[in-house]
Protein backbone atom coordinates (compact mmCIF):
# COMPACT_ATOMS: atom_id res chain seq x y z
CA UNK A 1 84.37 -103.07 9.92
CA UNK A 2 84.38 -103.82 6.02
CA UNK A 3 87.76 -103.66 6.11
CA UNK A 4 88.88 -106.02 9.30
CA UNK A 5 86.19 -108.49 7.31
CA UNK A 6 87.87 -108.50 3.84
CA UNK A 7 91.08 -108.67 5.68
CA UNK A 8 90.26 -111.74 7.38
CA UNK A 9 89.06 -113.82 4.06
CA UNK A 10 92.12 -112.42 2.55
CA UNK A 11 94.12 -114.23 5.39
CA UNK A 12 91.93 -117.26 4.88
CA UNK A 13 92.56 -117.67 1.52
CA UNK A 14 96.77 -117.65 2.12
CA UNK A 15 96.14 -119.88 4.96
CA UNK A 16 94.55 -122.29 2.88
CA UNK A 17 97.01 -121.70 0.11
CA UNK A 18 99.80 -122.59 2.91
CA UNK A 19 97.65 -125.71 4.08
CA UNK A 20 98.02 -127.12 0.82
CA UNK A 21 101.62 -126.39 -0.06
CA UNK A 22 102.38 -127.56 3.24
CA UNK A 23 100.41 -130.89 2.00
CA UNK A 24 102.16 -131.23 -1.28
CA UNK A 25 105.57 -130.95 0.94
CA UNK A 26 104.64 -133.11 3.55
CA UNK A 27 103.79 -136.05 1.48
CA UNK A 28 106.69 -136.05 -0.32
CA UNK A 29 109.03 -136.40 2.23
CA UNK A 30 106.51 -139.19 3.37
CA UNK A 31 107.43 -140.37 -0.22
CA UNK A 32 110.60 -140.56 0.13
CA UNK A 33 110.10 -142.34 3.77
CA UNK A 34 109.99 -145.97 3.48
CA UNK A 35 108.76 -146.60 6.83
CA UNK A 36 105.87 -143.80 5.79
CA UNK A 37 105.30 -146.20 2.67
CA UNK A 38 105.04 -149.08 4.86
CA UNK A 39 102.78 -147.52 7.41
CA UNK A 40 100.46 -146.47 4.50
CA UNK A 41 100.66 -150.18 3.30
CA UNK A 42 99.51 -151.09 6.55
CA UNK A 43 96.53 -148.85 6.62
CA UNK A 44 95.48 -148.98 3.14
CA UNK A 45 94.93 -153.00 4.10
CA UNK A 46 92.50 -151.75 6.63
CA UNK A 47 90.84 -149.24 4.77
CA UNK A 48 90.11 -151.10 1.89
CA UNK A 49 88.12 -153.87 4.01
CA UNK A 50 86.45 -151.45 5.90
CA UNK A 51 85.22 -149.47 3.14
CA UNK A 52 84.14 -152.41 1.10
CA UNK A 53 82.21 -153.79 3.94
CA UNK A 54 80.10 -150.52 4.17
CA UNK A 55 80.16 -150.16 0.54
CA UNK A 56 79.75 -153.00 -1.47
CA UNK A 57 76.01 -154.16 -0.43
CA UNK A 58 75.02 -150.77 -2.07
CA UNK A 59 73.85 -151.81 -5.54
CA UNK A 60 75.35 -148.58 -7.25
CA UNK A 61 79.33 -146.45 -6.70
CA UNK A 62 79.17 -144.51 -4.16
CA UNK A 63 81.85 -142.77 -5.20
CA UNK A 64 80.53 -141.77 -8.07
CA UNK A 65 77.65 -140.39 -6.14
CA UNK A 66 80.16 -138.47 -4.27
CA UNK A 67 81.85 -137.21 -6.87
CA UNK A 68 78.84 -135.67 -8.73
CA UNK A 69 77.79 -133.78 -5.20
CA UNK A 70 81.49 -132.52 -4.68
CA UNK A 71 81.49 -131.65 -8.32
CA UNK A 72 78.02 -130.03 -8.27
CA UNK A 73 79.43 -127.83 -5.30
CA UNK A 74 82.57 -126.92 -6.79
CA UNK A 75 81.04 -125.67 -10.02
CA UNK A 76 78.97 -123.37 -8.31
CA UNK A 77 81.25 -121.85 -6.15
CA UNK A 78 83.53 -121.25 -9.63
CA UNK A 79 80.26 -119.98 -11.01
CA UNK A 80 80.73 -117.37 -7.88
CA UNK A 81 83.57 -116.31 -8.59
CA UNK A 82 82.14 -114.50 -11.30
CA UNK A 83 80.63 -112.33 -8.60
CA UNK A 84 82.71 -109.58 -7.67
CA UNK A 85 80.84 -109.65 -3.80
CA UNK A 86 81.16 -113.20 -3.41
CA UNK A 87 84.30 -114.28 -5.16
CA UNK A 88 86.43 -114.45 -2.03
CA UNK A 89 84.29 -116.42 -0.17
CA UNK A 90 83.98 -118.71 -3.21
CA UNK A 91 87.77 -118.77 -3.63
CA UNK A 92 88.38 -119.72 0.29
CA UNK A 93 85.97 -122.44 -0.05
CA UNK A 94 87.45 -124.09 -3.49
CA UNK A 95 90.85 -123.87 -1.54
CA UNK A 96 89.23 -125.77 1.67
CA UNK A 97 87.74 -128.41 -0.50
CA UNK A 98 90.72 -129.19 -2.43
CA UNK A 99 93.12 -129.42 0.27
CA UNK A 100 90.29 -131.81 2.05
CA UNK A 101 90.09 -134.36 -0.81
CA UNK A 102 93.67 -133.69 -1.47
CA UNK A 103 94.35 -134.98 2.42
CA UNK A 104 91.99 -137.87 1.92
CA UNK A 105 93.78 -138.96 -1.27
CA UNK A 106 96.92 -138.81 -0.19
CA UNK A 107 95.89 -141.03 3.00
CA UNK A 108 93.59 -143.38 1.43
CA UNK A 109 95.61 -144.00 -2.16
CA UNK A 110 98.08 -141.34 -3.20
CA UNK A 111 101.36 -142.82 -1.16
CA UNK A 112 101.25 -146.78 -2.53
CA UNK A 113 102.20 -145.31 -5.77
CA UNK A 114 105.88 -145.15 -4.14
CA UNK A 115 105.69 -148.68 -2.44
CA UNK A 116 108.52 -151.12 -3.87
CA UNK A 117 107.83 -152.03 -7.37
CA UNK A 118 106.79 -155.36 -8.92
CA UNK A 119 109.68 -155.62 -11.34
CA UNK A 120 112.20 -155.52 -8.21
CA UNK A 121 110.34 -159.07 -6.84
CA UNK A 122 110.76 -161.00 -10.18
CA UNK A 123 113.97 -163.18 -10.48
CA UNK A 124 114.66 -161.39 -13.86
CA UNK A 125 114.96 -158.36 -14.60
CA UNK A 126 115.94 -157.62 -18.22
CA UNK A 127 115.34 -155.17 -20.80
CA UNK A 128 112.80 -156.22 -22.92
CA UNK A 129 113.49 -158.45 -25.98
CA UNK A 130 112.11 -157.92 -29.32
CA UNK A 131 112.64 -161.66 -30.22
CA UNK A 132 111.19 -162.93 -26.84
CA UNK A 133 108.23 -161.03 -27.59
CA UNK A 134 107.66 -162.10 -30.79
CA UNK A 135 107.55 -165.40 -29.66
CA UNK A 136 105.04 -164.95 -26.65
CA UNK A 137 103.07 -163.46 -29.17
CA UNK A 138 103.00 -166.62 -31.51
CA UNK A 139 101.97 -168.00 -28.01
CA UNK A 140 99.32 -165.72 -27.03
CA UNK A 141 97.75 -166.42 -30.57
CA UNK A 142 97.21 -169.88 -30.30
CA UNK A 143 96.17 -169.66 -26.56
CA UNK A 144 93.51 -166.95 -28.17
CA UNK A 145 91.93 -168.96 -31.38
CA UNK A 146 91.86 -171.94 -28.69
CA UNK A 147 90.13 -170.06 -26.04
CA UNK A 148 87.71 -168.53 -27.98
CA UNK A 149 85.93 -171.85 -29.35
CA UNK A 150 85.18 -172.38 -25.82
CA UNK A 151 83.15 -168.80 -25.70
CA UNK A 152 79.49 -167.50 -26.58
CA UNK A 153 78.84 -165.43 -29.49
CA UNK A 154 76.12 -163.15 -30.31
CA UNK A 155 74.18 -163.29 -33.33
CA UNK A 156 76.76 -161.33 -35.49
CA UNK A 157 79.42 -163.69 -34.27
CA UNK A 158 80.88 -161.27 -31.60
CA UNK A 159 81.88 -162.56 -28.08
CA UNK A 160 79.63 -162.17 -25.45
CA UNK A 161 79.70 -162.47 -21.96
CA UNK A 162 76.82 -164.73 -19.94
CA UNK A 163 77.75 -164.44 -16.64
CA UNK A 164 79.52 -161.64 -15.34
CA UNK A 165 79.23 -162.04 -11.15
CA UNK A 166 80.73 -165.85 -12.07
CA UNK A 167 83.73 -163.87 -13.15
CA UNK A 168 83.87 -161.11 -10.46
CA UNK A 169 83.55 -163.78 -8.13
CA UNK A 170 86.28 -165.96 -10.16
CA UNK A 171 88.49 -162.48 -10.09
CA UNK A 172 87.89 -162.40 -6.12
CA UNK A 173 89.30 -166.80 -6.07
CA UNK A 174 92.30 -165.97 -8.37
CA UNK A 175 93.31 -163.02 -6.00
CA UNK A 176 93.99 -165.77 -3.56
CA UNK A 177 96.31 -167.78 -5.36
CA UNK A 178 98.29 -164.55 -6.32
CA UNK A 179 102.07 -165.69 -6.09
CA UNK A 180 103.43 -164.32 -2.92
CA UNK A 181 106.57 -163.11 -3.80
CA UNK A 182 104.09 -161.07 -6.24
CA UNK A 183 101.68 -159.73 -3.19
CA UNK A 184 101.63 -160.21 -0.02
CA UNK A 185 98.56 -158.44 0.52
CA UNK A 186 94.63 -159.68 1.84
CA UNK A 187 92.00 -160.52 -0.58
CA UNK A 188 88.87 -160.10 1.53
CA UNK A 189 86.79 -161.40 -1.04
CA UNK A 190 84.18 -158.97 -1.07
CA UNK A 191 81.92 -157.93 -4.09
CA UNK A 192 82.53 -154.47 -4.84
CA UNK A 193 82.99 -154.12 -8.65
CA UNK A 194 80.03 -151.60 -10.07
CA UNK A 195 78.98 -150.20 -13.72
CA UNK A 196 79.66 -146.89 -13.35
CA UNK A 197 77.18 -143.98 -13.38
CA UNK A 198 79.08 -142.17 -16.27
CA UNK A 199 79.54 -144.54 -18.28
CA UNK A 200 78.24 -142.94 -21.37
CA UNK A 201 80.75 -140.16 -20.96
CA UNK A 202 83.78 -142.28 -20.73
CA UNK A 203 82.65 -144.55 -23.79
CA UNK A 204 83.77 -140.51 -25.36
CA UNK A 205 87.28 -140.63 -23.26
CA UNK A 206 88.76 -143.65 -23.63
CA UNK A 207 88.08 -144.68 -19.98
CA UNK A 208 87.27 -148.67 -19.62
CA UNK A 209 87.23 -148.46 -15.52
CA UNK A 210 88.75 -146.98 -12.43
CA UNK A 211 89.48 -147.37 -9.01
CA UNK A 212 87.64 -144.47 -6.50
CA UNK A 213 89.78 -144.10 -3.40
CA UNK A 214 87.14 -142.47 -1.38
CA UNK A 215 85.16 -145.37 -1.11
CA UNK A 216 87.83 -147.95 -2.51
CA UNK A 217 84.82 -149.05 -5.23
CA UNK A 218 86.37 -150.44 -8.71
CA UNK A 219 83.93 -149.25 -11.46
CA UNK A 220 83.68 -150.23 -14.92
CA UNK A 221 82.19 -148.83 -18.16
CA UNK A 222 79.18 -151.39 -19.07
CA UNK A 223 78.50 -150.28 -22.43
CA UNK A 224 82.15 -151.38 -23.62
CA UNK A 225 82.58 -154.38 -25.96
CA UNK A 226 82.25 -157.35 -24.28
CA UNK A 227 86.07 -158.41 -24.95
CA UNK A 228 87.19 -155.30 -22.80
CA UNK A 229 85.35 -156.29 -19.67
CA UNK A 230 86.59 -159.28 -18.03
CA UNK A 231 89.89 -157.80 -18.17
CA UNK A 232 89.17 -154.41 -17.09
CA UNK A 233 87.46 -155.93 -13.78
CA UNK A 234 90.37 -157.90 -13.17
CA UNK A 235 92.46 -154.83 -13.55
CA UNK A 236 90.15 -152.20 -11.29
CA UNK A 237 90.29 -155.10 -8.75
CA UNK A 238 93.48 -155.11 -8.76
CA UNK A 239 93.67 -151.82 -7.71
CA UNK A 240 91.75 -152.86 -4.92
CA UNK A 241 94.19 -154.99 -3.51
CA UNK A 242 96.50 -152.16 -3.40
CA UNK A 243 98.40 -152.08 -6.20
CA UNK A 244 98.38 -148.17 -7.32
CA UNK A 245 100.28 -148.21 -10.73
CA UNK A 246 98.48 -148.53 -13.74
CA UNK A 247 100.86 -151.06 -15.69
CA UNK A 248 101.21 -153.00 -12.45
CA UNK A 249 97.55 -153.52 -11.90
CA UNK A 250 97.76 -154.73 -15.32
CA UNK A 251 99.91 -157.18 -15.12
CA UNK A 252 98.19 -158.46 -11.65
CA UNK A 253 95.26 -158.28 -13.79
CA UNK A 254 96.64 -160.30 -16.23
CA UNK A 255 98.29 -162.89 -13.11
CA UNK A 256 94.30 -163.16 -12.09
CA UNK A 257 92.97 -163.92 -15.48
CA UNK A 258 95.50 -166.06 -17.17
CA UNK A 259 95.24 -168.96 -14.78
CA UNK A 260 91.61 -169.02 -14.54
CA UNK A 261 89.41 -171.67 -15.02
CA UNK A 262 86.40 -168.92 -16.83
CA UNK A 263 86.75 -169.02 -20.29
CA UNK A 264 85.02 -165.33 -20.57
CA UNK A 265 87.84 -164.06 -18.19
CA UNK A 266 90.87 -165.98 -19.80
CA UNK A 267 90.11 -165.11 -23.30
CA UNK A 268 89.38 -161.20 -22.14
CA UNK A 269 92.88 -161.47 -20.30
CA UNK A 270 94.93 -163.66 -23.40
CA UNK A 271 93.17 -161.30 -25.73
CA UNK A 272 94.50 -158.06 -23.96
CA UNK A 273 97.83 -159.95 -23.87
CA UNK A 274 97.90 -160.43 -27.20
CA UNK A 275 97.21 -156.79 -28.23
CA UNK A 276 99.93 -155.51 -25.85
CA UNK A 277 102.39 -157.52 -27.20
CA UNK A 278 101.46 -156.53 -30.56
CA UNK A 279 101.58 -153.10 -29.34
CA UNK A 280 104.79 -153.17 -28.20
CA UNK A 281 106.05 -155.43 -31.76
CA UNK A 282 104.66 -152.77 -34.03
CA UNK A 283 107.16 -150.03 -33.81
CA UNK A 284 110.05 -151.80 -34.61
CA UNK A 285 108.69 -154.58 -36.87
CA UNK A 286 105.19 -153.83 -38.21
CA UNK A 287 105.02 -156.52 -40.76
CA UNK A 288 105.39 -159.55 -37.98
CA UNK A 289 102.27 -157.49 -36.54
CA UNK A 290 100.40 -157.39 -39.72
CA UNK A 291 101.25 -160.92 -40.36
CA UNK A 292 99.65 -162.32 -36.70
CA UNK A 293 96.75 -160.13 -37.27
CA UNK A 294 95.93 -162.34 -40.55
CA UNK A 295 96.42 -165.32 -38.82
CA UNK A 296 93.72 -164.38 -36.27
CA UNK A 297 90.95 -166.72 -36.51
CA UNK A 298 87.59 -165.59 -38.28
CA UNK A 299 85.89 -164.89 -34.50
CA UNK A 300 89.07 -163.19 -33.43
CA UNK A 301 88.76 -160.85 -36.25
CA UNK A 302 84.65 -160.47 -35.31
CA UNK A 303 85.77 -159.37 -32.11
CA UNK A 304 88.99 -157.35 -32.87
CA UNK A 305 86.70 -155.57 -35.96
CA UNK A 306 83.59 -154.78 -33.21
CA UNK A 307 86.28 -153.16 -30.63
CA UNK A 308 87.64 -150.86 -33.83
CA UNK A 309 83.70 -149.68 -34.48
CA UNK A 310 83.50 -149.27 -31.25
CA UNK A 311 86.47 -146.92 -30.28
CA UNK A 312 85.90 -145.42 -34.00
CA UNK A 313 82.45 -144.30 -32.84
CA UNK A 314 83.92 -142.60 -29.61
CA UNK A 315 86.41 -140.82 -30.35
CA UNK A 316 86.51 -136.45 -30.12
CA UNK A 317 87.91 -134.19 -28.13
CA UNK A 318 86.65 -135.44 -24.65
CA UNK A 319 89.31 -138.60 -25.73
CA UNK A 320 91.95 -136.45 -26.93
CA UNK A 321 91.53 -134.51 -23.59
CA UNK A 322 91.42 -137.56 -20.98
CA UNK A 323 94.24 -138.71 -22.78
CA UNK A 324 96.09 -135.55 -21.79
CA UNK A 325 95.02 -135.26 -18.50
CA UNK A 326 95.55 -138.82 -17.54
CA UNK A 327 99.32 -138.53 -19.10
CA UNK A 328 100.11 -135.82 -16.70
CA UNK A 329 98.03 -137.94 -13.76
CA UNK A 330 100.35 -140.93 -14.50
CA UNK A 331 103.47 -139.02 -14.82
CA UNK A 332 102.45 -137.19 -11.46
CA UNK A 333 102.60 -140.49 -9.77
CA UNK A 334 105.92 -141.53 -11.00
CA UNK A 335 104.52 -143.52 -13.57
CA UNK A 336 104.64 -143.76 -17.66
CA UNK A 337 102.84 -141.98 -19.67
CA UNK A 338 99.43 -142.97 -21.22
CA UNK A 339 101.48 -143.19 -24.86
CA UNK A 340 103.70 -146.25 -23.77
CA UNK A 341 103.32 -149.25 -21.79
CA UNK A 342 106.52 -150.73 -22.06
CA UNK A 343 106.40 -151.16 -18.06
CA UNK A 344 103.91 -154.12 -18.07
CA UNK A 345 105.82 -155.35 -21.21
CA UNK A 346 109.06 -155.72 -18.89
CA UNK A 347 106.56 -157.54 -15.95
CA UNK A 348 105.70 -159.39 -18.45
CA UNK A 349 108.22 -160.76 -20.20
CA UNK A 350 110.56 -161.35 -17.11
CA UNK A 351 107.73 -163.15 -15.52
CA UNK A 352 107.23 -165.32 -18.58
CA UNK A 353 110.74 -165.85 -19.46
């Protein structure tokens, strides 16, 4: 009887093993499918509104809720696995949870990542230019030091922000006027941008927001500098509309907040800009950087000095780690790495040019 039991986990635990390798095979030939890509365009559009209908009017995430349950759960059943009379059951039900959320994923989020990219709908499409950047830097400077005369300060001099559902709800308008050779896809215009509930461990990872595609919630860290915000809402809401990579939902980001008529949301965006180009600049001529750094104005350098304290404060080994992990995330999804970001560098500068 002992026997025909332990046999039967044992067969539970390959089937589940076989579930999921017959998951990570499925999906990508799905992947390579673009009428699979399509039809997961299609029902991503549907998802998202349904899930931010039931969702949003729910003053905290959700997801995060969710994730803390399903994380709870899994850590006890690794704890049982320490248990020589319980670790197969434990194992069998890791495997069925994983290949659960793995399904979901995949349905609800994992697939876009493989839907035409951005750069292929821009009339350009050129390598990028050292010189070109240079000068949408000089650009992005003045458009900065004007800008930020037209912002609040605290009382050290550091930009604040004094309204923050005026520019969620701006964020929610400029998805609208998106160009639509850009996206083509709906903007329900519903409020669904949260703090998140962890946001004191990813002011230690390097984290400013993220997208949950359980509940299709965009969350953002509320204890970052105020400079980081505007633009990391426009960024998680991007990846609301549906756009999955990271250096795309950037530059969407960047679409939503550069036009606007919210002076918190423009300077976050031109300011974010500014840095990326700089970013970009440094490796092959750090003196141009060093010399546009100088020429900040004095609130500029309030700001740019508070976001240094700030990271400077933060960092350890939870960073270092997140910044592993979410290298091998991005490369997973046939993206860059989290070390360059040359990608929204090329959006950029082709859509500028």
């Amino acid at each position: 009887m002992v026997i025909n039991i332990i046999t039967k986990i044992y067969k539970k635990k390959r089937f589940w093993a076989g579930v999921l390798l017959a998951q990570f095979l499925l999906f990508y030939g799905f992947s390579k499918s673009k009428g699979m890509i399509s039809f997961f365009e299609s029902f991503f559009e549907i998802q998202k509104e349904a899930h931010q209908i039931l969702f949003s009017w729910i003053p905290f995430s959700v997801g995060d809720l969710i994730y803390i349950i399903s994380g709870g759960f899994l850590l006890y059943y690794f704890i049982t696995l320490f248990r020589k009379e319980r670790r197969n059951t434990a194992l069998v039900r890791i495997l069925m949870t994983v290949n659960i959320f793995y399904l979901i994923y995949q349905i609800f989020w994992g697939m876009l990542y493989f839907q035409t990219p951005i750069i292929k709908k821009l009339s350009r499409q050129e390598e990028p230019n050292l010189d070109k950047a240079k000068k949408l830097a000089i650009i992005y400077l003045e458009k900065c030091k004007t800008t930020r005369q037209a912002v609040r300060e605290d009382g050290n001099g550091v930009f604040i922000i004094t309204n923050l559902s005026s520019i969620q709800k701006e964020i929610l308008y400029q998805q609208t006027q998106l160009p639509s050779y850009i996206s083509d896809k709906r903007a329900p215009q519903i409020l669904d941008i949260k703090p998140s509930l962890f946001k004191n461990v990813m002011s230690f990872t390097g984290i400013l927001g993220y997208y949950n595609p359980f509940t299709a919630e965009a969350q953002y860290n509320s204890e970052l500098p105020h400079s980081f915000i505007p633009f990391t809402t426009a960024h998680e809401s991007s990846h609301q509309l549906g756009f999955a990579r990271e250096q795309e939902a950037n530059f969407v980001g960047y679409l939503l907040g550069i036009h606007s008529s919210n002076m918190e949301l423009r300077y976050s965006t031109e300011f974010f800009t500014l840095k990326s180009l700089l970013r970009f600049i440094v490796e092959e001529d750090p003196q141009f950087v060093r010399n546009i750094l100088n020429q900040y104005s004095p609130a500029m350098k309030r700001d740019r000095a508070y976001e240094k304290s700030f990271v400077l404060q933060h960092q350890g080994w939870l960073d270092e780690f997140f910044g592993f992990t979410n290298n091998l995330f991005l490369k997973s999804n046939q993206q860059e790495g989290s070390v360059t970001y040359s990608y929204f560098i090329d959006l950029l500068l082709n859509y500028e040019s």
